[in-house]
Protein backbone atom coordinates (compact mmCIF):
# COMPACT_ATOMS: atom_id res chain seq x y z
CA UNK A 1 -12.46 15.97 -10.09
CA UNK A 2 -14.55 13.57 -12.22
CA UNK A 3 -16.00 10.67 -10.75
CA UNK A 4 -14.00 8.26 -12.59
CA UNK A 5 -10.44 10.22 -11.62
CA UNK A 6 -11.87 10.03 -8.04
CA UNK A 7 -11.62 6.35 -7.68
CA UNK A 8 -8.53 5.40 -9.94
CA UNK A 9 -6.04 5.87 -7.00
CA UNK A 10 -7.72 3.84 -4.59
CA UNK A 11 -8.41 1.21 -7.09
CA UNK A 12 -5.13 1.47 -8.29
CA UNK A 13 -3.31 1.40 -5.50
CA UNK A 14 -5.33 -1.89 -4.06
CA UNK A 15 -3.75 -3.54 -7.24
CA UNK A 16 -0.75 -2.39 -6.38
CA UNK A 17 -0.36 -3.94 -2.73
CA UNK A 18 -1.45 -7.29 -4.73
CA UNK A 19 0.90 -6.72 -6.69
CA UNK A 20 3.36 -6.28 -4.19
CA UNK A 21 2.37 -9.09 -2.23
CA UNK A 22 1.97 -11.40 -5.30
CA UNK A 23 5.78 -10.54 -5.90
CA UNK A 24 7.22 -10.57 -2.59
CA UNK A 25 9.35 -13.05 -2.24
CA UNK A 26 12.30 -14.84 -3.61
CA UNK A 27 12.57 -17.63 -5.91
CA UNK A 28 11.89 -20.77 -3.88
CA UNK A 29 11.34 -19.06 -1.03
CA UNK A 30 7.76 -18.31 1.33
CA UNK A 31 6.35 -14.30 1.13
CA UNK A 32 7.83 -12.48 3.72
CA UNK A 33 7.01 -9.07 5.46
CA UNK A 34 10.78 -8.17 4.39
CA UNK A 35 10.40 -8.70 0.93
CA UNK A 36 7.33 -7.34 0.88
CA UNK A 37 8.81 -3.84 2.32
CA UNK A 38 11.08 -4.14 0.10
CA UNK A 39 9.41 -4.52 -2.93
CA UNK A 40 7.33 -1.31 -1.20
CA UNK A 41 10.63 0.73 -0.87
CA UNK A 42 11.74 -0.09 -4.45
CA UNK A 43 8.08 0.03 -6.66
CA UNK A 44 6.36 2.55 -4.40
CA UNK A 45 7.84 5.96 -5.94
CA UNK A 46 7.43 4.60 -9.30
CA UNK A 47 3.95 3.30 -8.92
CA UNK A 48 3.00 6.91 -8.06
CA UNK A 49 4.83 8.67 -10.47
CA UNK A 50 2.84 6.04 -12.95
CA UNK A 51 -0.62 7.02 -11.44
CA UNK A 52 -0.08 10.31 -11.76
CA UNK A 53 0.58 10.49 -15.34
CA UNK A 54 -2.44 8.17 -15.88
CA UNK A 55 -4.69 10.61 -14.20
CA UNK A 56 -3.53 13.47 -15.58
CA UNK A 57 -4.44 11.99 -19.04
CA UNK A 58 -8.13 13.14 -18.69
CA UNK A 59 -7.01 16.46 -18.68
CA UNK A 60 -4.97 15.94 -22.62
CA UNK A 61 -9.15 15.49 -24.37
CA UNK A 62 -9.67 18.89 -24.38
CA UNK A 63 -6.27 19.68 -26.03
CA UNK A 64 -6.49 16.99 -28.52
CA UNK A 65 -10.09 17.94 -29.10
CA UNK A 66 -8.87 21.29 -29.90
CA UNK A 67 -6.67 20.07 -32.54
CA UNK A 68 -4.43 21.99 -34.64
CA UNK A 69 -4.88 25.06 -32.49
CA UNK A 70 -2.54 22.70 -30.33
CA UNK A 71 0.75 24.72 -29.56
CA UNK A 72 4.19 22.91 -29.65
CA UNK A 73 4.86 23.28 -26.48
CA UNK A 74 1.81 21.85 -25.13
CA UNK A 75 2.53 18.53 -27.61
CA UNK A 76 5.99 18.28 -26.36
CA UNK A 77 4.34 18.34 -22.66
CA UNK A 78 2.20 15.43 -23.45
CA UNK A 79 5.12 13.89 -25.12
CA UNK A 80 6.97 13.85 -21.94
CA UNK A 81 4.13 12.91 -19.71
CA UNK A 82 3.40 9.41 -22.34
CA UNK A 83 7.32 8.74 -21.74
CA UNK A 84 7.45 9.58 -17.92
CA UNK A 85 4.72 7.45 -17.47
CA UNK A 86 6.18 4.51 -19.69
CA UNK A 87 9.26 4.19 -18.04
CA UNK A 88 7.46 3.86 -14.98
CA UNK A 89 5.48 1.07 -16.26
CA UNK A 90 8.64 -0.14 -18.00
CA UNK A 91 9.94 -0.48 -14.22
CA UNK A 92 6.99 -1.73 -13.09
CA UNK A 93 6.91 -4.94 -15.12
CA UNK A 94 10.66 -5.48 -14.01
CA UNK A 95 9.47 -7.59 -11.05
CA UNK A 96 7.85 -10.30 -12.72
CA UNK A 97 10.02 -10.85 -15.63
CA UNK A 98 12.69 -10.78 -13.25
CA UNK A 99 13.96 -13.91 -13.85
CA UNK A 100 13.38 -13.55 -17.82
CA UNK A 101 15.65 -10.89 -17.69
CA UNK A 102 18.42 -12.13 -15.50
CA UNK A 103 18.57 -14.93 -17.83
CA UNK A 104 18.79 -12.34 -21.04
CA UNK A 105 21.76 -9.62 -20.14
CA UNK A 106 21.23 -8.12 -23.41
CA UNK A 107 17.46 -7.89 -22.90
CA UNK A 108 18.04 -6.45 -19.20
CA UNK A 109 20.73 -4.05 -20.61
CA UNK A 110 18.02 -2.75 -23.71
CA UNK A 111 15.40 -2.46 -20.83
CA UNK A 112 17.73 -0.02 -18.36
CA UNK A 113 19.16 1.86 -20.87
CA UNK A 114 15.32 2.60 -22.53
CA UNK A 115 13.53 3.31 -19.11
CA UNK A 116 16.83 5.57 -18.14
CA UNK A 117 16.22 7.32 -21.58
CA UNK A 118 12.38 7.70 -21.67
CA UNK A 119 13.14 9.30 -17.85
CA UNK A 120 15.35 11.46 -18.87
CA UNK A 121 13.68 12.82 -22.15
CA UNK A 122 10.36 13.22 -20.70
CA UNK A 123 11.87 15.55 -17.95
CA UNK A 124 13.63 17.57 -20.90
CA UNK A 125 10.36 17.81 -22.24
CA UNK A 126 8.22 18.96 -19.20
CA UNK A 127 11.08 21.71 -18.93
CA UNK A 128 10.24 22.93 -22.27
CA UNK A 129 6.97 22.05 -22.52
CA UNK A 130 3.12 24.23 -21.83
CA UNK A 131 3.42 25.18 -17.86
CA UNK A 132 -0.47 23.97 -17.36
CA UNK A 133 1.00 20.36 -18.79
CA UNK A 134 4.43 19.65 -17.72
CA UNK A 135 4.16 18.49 -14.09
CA UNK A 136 3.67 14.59 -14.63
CA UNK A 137 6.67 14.92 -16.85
CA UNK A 138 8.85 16.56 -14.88
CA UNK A 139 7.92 13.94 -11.78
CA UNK A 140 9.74 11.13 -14.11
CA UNK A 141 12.73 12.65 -13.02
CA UNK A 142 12.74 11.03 -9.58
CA UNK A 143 12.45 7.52 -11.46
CA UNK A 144 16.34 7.78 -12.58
CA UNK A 145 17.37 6.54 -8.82
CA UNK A 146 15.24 3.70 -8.62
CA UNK A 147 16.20 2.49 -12.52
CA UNK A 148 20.51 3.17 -10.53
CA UNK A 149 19.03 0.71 -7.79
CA UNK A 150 17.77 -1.63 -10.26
CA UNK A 151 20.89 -1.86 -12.25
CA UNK A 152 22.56 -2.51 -9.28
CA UNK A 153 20.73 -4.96 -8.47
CA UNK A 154 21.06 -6.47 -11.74
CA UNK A 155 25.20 -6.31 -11.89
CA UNK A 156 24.74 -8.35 -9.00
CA UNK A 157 22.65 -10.86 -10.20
CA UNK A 158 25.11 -11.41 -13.15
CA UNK A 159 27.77 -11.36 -10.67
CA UNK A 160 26.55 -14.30 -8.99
C-alpha cells in the first residue's frame, strides 16, 4: 500500500466526523449526541462504501495505462465501481441540501430514483465484470437500504 492510499482513510474519515458533527442537528435546534448517532447510523455505511471505491481507484492506472489491451469486462468493472461510488456521494450530499430538497419533491424524487439506479447498476456490473476489479462495485449493493431509509424519511417530511 502506497503512501498516499495509507493515509486517505484516516484523513478521510476525520472529515467525516466533521461532517457529521457539522450536520447533527435539526433545524433550529442545538447539536446533540442523538443526532449526531444518528447521522452516524444513517451516513456511516455509505461513507465507507464511498472510501472504498476512492481507494481502489489507484489500482484502475495500470489498466487505463494499458489501454486498448483493456478487456470488457474489466471496463464494465470500473464502470460499476465510478457508479457505486457516486451514489454514495450522491447520498452523502443529501444531508446538507436537506432542506433544498424537502422544499423541491421533484428534485428529491430525481435524486432517489438516480442514487437507487446507479446502486443497482453498478452491482450488475461488478457481477459481470473482471474478478480482480469488481469488489467496490459489488459493495454498492448494501447502499440500496440506506437510499429505503432515506425515502422514508423523505415521505415523511412531505407528509408533514
Amino acid at each position: 500500500m502506497n503512501v498516499q492510499r495509507r493515509w486517505l482513510f484516516p484523513i478521510s474519515f476525520l472529515i467525516f466526523l466533521v461532517y457529521a458533527i457539522w450536520n447533527a442537528h435539526t433545524p433550529g435546534q442545538p447539536r446533540t449526541v442523538k443526532d449526531f448517532l444518528f447521522v452516524l447510523e444513517v451516513f456511516a455505511i455509505p461513507f465507507v462504501v464511498f472510501v472504498y471505491a476512492v481507494s481502489f481507484s489507484s489500482n484502475w492506472k495500470g489498466i487505463a495505462a494499458a489501454g486498448r489491451e483493456v478487456g470488457l469486462r474489466h471496463r464494465i468493472a470500473i464502470l460499476g465501481s465510478v457508479l457505486g461510488s457516486a451514489s454514495a456521494a450522491l447520498l452523502l450530499l443529501f444531508l446538507p441540501l436537506w432542506s433544498i430538497a424537502v422544499d423541491h419533491p421533484l428534485l428529491q424524487d430525481c435524486w432517489v430514483v438516480t442514487g437507487v439506479a446507479m446502486a443497482v447498476v453498478a452491482a450488475v456490473c461488478g457481477m459481470v465484470g473482471a474478478s480482480k476489479l469488481r469488489r467496490p462495485a459489488m459493495f454498492s449493493i448494501a447502499l440500496l437500504p440506506f437510499w429505503a431509509v432515506l425515502a422514508a424519511f423523505l415521505l415523511k417530511a412531505a407528509m408533514d
